[in-house]
PDB file of N, CA and C in Angstrom:
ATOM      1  N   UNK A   1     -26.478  18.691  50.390  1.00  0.00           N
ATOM      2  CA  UNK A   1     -27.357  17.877  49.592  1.00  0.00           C
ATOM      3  C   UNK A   1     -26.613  16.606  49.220  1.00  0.00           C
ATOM      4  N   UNK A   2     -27.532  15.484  49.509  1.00  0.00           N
ATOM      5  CA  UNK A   2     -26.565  14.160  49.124  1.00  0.00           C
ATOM      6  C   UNK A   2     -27.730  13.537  48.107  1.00  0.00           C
ATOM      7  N   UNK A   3     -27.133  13.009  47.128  1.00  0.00           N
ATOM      8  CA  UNK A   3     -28.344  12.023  45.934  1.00  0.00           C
ATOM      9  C   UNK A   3     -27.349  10.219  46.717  1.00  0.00           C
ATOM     10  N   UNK A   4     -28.589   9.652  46.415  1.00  0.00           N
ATOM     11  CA  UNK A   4     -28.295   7.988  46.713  1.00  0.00           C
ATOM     12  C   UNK A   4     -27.492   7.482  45.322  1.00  0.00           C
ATOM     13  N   UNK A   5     -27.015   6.290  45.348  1.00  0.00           N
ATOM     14  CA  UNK A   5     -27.114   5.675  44.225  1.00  0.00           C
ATOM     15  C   UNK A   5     -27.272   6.348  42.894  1.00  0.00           C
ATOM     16  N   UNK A   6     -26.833   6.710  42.104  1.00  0.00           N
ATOM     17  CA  UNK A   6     -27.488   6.940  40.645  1.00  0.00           C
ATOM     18  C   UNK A   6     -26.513   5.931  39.423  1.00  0.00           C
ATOM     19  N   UNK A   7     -28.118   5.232  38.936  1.00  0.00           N
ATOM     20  CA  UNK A   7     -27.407   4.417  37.664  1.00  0.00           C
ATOM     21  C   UNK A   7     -27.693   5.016  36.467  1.00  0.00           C
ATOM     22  N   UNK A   8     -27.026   4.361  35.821  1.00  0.00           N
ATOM     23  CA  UNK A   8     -27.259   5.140  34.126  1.00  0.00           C
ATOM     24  C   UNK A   8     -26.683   3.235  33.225  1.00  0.00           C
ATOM     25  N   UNK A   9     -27.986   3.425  32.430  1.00  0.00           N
ATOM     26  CA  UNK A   9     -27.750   2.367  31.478  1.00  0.00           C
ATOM     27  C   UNK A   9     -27.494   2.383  30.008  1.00  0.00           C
ATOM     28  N   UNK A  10     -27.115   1.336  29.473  1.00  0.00           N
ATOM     29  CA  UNK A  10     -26.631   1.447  28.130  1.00  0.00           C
ATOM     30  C   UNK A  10     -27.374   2.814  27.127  1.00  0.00           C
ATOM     31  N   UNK A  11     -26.154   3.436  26.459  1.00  0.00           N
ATOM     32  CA  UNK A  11     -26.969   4.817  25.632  1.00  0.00           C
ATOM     33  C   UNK A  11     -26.788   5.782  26.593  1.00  0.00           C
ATOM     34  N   UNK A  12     -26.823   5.675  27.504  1.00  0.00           N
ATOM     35  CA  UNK A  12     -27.173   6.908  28.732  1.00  0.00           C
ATOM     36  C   UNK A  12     -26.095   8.253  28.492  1.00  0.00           C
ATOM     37  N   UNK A  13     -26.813   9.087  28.496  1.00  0.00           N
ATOM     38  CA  UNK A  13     -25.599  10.687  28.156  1.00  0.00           C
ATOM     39  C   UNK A  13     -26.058  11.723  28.769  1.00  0.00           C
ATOM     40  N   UNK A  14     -25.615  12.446  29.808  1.00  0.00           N
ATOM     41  CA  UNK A  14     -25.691  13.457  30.646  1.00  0.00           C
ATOM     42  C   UNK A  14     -25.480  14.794  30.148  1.00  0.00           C
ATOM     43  N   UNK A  15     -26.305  15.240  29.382  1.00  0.00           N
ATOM     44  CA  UNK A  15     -25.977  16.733  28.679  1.00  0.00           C
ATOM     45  C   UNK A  15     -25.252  17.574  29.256  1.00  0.00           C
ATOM     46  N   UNK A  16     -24.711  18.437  29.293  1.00  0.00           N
ATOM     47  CA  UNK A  16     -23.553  19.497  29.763  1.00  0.00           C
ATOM     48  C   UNK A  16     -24.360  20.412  30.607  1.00  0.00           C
ATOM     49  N   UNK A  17     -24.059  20.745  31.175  1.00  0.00           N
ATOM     50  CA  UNK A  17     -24.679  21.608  32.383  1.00  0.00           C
ATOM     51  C   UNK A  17     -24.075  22.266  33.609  1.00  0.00           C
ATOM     52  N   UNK A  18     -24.642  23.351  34.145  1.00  0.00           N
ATOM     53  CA  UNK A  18     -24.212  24.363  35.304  1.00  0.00           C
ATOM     54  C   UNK A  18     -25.250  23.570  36.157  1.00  0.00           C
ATOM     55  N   UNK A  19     -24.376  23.708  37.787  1.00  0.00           N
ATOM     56  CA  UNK A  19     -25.389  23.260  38.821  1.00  0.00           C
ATOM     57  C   UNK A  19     -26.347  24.233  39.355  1.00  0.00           C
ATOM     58  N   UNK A  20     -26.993  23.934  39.835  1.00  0.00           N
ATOM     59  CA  UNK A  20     -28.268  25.045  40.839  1.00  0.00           C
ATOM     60  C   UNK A  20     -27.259  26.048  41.194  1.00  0.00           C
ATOM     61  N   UNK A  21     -27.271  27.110  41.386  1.00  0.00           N
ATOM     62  CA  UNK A  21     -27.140  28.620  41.662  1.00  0.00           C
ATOM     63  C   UNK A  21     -27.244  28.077  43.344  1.00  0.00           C
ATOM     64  N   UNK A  22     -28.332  28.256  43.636  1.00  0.00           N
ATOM     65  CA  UNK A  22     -28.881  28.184  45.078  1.00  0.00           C
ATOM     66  C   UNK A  22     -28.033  27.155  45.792  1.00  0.00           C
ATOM     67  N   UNK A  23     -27.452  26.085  45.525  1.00  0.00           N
ATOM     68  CA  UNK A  23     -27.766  25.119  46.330  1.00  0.00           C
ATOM     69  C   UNK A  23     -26.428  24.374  46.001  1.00  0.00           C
ATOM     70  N   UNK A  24     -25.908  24.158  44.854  1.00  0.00           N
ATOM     71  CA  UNK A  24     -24.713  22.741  44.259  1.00  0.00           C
ATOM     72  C   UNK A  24     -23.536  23.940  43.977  1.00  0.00           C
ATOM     73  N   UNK A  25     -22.498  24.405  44.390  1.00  0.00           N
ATOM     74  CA  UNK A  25     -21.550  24.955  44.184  1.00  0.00           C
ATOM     75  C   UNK A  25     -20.190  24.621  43.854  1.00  0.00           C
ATOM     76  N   UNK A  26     -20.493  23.859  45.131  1.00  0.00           N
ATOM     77  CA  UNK A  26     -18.981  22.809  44.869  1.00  0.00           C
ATOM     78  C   UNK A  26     -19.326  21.446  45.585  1.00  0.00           C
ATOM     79  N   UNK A  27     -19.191  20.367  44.494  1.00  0.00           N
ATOM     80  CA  UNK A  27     -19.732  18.911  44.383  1.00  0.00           C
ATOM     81  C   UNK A  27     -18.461  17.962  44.751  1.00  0.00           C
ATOM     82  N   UNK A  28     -19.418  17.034  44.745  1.00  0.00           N
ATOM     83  CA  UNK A  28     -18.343  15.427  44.969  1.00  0.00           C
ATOM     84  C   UNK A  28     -18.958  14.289  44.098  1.00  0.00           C
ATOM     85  N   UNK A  29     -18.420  13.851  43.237  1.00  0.00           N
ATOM     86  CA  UNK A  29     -19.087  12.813  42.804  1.00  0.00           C
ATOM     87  C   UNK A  29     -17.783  11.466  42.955  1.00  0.00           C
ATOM     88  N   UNK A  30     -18.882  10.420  43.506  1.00  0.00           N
ATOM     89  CA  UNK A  30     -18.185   9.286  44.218  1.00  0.00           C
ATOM     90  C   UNK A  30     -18.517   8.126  43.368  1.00  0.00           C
ATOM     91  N   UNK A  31     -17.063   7.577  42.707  1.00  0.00           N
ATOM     92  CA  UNK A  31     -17.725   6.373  42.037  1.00  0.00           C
ATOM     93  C   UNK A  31     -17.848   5.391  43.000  1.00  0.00           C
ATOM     94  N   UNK A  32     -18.657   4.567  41.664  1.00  0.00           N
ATOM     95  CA  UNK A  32     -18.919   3.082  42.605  1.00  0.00           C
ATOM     96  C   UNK A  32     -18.673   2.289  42.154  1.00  0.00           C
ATOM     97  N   UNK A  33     -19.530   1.839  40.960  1.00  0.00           N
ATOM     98  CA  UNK A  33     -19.120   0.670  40.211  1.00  0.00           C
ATOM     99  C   UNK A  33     -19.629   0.504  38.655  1.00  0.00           C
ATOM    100  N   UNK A  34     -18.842   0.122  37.568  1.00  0.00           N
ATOM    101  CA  UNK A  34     -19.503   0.068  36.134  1.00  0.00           C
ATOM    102  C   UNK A  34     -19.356  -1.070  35.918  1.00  0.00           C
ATOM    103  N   UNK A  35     -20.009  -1.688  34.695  1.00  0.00           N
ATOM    104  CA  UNK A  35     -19.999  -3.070  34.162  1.00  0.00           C
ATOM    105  C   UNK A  35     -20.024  -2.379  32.847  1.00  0.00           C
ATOM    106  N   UNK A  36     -18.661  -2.926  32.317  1.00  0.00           N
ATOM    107  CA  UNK A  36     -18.156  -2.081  30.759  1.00  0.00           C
ATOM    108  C   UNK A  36     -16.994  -2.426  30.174  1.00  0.00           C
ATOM    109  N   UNK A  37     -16.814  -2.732  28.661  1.00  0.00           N
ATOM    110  CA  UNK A  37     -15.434  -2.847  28.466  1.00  0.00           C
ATOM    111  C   UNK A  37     -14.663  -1.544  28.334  1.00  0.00           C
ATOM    112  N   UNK A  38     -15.463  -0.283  28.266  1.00  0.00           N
ATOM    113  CA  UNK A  38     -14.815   1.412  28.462  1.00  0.00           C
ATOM    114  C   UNK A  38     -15.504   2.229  29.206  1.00  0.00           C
ATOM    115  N   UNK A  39     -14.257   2.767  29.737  1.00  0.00           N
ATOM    116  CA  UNK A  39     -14.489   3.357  31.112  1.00  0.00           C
ATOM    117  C   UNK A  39     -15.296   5.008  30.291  1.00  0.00           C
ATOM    118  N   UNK A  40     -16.124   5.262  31.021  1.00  0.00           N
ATOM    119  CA  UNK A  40     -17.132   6.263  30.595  1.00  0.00           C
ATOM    120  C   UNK A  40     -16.641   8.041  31.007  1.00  0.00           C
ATOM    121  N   UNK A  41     -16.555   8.804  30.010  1.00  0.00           N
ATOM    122  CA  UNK A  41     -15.943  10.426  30.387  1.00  0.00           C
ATOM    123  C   UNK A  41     -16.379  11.085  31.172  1.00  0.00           C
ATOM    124  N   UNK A  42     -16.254  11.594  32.084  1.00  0.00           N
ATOM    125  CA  UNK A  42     -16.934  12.941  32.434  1.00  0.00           C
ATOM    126  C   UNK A  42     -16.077  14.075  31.661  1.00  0.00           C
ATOM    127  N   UNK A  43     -17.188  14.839  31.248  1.00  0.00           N
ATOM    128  CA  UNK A  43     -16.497  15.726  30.047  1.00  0.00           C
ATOM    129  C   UNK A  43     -16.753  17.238  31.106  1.00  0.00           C
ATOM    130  N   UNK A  44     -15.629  17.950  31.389  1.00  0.00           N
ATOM    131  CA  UNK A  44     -15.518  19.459  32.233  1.00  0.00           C
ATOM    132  C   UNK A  44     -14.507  20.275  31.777  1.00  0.00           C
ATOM    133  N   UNK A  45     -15.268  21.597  31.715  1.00  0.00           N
ATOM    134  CA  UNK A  45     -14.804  22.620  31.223  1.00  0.00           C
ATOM    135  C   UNK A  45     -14.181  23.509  32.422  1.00  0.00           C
ATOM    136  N   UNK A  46     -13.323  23.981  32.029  1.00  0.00           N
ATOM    137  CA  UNK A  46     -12.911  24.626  33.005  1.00  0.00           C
ATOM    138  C   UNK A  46     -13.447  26.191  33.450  1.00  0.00           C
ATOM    139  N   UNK A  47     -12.024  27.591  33.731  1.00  0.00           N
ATOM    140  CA  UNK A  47     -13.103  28.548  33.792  1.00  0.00           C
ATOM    141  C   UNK A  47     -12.108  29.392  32.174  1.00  0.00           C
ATOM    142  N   UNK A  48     -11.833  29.254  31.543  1.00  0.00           N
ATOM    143  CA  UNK A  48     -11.319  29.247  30.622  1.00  0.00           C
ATOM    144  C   UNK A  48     -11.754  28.414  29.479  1.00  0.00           C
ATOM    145  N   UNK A  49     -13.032  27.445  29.879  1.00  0.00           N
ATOM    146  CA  UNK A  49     -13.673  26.879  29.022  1.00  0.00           C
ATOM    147  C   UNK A  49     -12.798  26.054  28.002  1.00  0.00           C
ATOM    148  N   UNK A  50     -11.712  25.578  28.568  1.00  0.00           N
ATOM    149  CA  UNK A  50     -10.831  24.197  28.018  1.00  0.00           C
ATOM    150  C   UNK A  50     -11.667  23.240  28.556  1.00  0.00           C
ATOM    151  N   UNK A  51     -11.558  21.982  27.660  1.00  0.00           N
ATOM    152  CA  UNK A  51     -11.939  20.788  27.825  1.00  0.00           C
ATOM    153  C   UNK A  51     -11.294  19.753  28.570  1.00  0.00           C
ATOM    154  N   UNK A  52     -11.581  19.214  29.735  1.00  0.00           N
ATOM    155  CA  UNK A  52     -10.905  18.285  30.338  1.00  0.00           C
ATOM    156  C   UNK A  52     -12.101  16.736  29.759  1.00  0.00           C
ATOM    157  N   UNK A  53     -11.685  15.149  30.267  1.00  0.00           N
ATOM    158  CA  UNK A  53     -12.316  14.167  30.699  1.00  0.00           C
ATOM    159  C   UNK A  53     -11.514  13.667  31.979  1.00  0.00           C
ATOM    160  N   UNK A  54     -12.338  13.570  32.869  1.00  0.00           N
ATOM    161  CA  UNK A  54     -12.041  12.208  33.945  1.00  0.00           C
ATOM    162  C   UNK A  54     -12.422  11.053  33.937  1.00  0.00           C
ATOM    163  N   UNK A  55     -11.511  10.189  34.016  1.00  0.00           N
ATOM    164  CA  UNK A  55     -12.069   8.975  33.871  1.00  0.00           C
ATOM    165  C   UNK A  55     -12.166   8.660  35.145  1.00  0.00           C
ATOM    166  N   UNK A  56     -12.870   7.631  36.217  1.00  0.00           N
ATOM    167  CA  UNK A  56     -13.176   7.135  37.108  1.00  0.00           C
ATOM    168  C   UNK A  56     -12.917   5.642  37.663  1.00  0.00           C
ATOM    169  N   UNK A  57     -12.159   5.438  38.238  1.00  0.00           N
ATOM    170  CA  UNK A  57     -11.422   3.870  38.672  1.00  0.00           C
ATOM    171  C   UNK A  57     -12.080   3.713  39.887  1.00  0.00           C
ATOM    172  N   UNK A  58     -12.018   2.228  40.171  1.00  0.00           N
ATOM    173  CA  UNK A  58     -12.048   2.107  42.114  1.00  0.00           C
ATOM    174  C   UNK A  58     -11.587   2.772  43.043  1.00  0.00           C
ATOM    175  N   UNK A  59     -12.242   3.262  43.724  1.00  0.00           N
ATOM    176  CA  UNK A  59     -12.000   4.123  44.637  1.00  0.00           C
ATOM    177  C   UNK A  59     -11.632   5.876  44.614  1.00  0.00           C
ATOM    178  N   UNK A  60     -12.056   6.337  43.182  1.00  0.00           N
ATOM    179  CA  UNK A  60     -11.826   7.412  43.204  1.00  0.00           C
ATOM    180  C   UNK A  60     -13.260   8.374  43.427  1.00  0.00           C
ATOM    181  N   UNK A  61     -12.892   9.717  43.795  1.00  0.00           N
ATOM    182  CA  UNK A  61     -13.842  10.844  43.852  1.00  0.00           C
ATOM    183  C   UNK A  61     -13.518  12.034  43.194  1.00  0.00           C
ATOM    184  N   UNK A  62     -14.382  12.799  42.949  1.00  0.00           N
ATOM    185  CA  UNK A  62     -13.924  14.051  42.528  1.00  0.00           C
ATOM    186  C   UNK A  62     -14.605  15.461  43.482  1.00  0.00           C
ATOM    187  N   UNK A  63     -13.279  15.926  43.418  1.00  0.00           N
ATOM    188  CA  UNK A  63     -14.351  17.790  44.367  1.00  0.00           C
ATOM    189  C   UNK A  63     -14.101  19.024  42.787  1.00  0.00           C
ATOM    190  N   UNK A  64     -14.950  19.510  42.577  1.00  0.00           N
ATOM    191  CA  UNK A  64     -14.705  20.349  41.675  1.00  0.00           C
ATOM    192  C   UNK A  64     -15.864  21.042  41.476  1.00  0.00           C
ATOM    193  N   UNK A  65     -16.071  22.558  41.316  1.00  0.00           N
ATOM    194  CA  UNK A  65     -16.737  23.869  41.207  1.00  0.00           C
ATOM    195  C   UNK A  65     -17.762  23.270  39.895  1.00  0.00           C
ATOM    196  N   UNK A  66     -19.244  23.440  40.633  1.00  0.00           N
ATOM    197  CA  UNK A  66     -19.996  22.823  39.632  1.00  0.00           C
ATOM    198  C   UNK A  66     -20.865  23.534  39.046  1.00  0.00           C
ATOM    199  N   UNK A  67     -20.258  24.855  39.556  1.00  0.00           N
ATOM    200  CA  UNK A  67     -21.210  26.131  38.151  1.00  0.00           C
ATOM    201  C   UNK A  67     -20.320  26.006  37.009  1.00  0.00           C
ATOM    202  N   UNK A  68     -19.441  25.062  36.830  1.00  0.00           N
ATOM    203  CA  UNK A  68     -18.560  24.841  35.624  1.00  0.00           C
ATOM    204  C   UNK A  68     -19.320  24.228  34.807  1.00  0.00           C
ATOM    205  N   UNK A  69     -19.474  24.096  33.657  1.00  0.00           N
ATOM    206  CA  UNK A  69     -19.991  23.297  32.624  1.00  0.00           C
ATOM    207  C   UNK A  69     -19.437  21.844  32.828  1.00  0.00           C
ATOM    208  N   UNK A  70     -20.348  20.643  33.214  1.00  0.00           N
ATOM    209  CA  UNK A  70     -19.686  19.380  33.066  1.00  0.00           C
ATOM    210  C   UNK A  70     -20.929  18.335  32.540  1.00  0.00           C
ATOM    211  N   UNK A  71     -20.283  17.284  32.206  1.00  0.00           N
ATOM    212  CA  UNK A  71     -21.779  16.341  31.767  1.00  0.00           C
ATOM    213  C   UNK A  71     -20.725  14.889  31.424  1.00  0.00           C
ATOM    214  N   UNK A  72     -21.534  14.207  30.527  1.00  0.00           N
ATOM    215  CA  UNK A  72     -20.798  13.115  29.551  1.00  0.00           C
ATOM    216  C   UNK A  72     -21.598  12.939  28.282  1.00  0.00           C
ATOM    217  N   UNK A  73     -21.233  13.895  27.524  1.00  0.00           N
ATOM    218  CA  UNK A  73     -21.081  13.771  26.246  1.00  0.00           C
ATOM    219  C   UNK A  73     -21.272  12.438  25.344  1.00  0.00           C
ATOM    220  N   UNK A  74     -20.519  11.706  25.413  1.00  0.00           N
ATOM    221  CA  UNK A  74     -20.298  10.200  25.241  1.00  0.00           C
ATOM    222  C   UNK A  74     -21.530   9.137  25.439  1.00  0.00           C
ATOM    223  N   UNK A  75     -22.092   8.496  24.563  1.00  0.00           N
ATOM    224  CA  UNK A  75     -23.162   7.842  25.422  1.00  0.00           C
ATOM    225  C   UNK A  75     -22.387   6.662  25.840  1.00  0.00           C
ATOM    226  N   UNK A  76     -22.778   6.153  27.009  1.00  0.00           N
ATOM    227  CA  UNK A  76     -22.410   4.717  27.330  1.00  0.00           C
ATOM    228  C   UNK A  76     -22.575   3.602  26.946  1.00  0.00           C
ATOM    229  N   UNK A  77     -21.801   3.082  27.042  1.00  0.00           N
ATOM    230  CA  UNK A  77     -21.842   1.512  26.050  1.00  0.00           C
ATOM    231  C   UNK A  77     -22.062   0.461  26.933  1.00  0.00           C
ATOM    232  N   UNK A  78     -21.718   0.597  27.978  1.00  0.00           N
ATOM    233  CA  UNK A  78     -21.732  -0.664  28.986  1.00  0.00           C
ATOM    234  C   UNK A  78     -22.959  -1.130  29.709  1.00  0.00           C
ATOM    235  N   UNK A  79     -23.485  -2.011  30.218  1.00  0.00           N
ATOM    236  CA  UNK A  79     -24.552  -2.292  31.104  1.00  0.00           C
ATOM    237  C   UNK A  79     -24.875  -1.445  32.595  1.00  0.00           C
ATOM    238  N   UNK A  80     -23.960  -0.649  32.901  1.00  0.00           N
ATOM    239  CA  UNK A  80     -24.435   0.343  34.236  1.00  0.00           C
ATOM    240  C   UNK A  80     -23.466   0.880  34.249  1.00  0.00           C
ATOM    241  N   UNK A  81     -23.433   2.438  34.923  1.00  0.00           N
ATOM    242  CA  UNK A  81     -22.289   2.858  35.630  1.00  0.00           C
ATOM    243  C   UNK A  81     -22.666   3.232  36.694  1.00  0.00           C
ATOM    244  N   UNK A  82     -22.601   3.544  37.818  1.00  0.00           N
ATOM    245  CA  UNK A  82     -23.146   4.168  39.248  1.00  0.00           C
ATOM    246  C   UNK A  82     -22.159   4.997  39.524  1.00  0.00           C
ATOM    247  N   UNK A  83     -22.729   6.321  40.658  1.00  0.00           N
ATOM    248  CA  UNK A  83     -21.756   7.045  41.355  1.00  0.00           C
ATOM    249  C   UNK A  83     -22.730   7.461  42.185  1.00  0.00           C
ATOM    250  N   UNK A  84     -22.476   8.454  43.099  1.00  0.00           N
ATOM    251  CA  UNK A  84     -22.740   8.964  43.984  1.00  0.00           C
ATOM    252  C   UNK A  84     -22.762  10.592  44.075  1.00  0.00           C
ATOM    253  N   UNK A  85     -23.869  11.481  44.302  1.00  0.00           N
ATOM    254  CA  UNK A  85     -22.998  12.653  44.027  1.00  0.00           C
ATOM    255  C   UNK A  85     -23.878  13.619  45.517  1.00  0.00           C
ATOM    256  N   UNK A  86     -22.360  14.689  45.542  1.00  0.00           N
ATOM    257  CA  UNK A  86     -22.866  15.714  46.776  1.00  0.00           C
ATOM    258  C   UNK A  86     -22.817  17.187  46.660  1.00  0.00           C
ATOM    259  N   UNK A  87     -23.222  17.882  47.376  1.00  0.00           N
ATOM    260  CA  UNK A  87     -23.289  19.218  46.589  1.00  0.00           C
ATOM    261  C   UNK A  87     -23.219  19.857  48.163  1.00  0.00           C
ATOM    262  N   UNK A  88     -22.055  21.350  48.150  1.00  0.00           N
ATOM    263  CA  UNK A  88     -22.420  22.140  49.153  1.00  0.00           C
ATOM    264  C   UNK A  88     -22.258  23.563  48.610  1.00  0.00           C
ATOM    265  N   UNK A  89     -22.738  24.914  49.746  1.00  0.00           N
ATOM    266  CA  UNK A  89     -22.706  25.993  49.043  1.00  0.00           C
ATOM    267  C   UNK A  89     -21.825  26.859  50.292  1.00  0.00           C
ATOM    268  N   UNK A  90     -21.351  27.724  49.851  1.00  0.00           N
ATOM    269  CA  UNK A  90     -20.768  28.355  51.065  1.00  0.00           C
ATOM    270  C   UNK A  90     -21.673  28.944  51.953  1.00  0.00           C
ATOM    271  N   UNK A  91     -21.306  28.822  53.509  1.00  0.00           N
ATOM    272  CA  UNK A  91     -21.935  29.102  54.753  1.00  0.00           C
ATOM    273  C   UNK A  91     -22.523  30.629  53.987  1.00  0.00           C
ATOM    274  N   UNK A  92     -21.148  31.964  53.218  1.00  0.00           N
ATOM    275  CA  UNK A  92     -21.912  33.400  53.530  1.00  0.00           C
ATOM    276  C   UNK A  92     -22.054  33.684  51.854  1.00  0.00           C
ATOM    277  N   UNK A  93     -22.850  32.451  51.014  1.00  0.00           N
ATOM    278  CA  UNK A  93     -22.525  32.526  49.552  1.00  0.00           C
ATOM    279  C   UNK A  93     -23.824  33.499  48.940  1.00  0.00           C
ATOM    280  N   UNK A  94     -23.692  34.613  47.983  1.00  0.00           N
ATOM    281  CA  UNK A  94     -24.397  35.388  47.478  1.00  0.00           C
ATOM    282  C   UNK A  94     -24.951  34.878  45.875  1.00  0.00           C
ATOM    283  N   UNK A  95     -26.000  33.968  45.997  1.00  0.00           N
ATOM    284  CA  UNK A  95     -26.043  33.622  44.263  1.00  0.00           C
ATOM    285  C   UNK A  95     -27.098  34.467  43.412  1.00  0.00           C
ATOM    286  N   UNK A  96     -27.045  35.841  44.151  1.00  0.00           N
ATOM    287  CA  UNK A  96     -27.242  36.803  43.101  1.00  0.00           C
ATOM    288  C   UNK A  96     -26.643  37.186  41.779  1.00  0.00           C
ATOM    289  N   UNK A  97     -25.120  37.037  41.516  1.00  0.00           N
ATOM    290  CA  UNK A  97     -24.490  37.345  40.819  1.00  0.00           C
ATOM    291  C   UNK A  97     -24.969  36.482  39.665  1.00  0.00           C
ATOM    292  N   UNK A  98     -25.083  35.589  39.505  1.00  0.00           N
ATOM    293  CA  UNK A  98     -25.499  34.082  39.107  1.00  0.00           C
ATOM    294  C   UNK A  98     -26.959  33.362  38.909  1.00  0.00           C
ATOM    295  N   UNK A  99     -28.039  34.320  39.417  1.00  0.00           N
ATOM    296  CA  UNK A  99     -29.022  33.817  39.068  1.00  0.00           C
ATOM    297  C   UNK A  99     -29.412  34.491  37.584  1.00  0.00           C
ATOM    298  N   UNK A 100     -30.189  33.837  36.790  1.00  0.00           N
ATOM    299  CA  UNK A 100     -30.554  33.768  35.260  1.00  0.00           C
ATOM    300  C   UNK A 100     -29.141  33.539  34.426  1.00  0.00           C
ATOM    301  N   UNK A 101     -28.197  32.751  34.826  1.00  0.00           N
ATOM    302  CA  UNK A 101     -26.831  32.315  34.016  1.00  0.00           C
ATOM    303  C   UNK A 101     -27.349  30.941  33.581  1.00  0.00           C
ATOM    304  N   UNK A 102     -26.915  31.066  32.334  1.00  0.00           N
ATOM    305  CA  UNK A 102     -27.393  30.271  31.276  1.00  0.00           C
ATOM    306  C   UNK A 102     -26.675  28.581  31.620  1.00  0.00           C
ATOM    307  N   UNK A 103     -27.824  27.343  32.365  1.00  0.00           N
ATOM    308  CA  UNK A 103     -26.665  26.377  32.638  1.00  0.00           C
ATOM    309  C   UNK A 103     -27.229  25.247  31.826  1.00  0.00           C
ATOM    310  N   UNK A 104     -27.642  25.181  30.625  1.00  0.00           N
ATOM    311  CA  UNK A 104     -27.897  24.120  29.827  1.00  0.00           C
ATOM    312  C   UNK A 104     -26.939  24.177  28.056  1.00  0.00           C
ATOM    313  N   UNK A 105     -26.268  23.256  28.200  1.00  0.00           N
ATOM    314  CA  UNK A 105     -25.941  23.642  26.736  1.00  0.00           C
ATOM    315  C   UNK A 105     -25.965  22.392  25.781  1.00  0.00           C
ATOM    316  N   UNK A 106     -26.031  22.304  24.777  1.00  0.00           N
ATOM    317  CA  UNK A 106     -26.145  20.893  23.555  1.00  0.00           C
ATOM    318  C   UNK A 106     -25.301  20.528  23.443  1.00  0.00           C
ATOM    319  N   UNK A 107     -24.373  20.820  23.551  1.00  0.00           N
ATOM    320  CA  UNK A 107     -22.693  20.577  23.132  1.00  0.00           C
ATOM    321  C   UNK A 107     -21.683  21.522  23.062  1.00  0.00           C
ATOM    322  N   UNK A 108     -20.204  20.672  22.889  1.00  0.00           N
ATOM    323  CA  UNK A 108     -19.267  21.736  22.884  1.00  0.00           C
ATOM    324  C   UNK A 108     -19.565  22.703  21.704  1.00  0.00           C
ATOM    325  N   UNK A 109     -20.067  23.281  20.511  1.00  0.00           N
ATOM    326  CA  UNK A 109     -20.425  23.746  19.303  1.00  0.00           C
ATOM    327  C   UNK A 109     -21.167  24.704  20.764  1.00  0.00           C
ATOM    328  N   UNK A 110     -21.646  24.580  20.691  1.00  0.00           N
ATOM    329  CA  UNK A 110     -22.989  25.670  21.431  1.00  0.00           C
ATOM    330  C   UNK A 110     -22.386  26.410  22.638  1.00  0.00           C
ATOM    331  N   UNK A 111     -21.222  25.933  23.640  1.00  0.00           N
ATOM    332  CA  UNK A 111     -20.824  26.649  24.267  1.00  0.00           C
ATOM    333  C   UNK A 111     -19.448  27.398  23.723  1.00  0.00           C
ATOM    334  N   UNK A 112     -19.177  26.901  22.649  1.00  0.00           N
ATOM    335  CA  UNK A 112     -17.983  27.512  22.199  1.00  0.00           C
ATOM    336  C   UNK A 112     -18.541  29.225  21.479  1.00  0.00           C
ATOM    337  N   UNK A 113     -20.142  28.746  20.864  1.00  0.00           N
ATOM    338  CA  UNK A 113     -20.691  29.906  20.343  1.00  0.00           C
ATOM    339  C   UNK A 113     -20.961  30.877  21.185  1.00  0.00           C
ATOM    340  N   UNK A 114     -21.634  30.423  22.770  1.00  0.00           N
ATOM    341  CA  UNK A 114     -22.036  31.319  23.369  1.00  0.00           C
ATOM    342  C   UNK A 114     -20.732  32.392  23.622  1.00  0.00           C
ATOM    343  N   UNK A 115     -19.931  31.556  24.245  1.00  0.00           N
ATOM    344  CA  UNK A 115     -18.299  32.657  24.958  1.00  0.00           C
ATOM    345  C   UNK A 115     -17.716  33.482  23.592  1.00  0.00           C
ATOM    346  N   UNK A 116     -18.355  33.496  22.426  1.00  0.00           N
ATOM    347  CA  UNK A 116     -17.657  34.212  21.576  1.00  0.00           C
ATOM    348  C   UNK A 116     -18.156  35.793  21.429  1.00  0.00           C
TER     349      UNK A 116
END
């Protein structure tokens, strides 16, 4: 699965979230380009549910397991950010284990409650 282009404008905040079960397993998201005086978070949890941010420069990408909790938290301040994003699943992948797993959350408060 490949998405085109995606912009996000001033305010813009990507709630935290698990990818499709079926389909987004392990992603790529490809920057492109922002117009900003701060560079914008991607906020990801790991599987230990520590908090990472990546920040995103010219020419970087990311590969990373996207039944992980990730989003941006942060709303944006700048006039655009763009990236690119891709998603594959394994050739012999079973997402039985995984279907009805809870992939929306409000914030770190809410996933810290659920894992307790």
């Amino acid at each position: 699965w490949g998405y085109g282009v995606r912009s996000y404008i001033k305010n813009s905040v990507l709630h935290l979230h698990r990818d499709r079960v079926d389909t987004h397993i392990i992603s790529c998201i490809i920057y492109i380009d922002q117009k900003s005086e701060t560079n914008w978070p991607l906020d990801f949890y790991d599987h230990d549910n520590n908090h990472h941010q990546v920040f995103f420069e010219d020419g970087d990408m990311l590969f990373y397991e996207s039944l992980c909790i990730h989003g941006r938290e942060t709303p944006f301040q700048g006039k655009y950010y763009r990236n690119m994003y891709f998603h594959w699943k394994p050739v012999d992948w079973d997402e039985t284990p995984y279907i009805g797993m809870r992939t929306s959350f409000k914030n770190i408060h809410d996933i810290k409650n659920f894992y307790r």
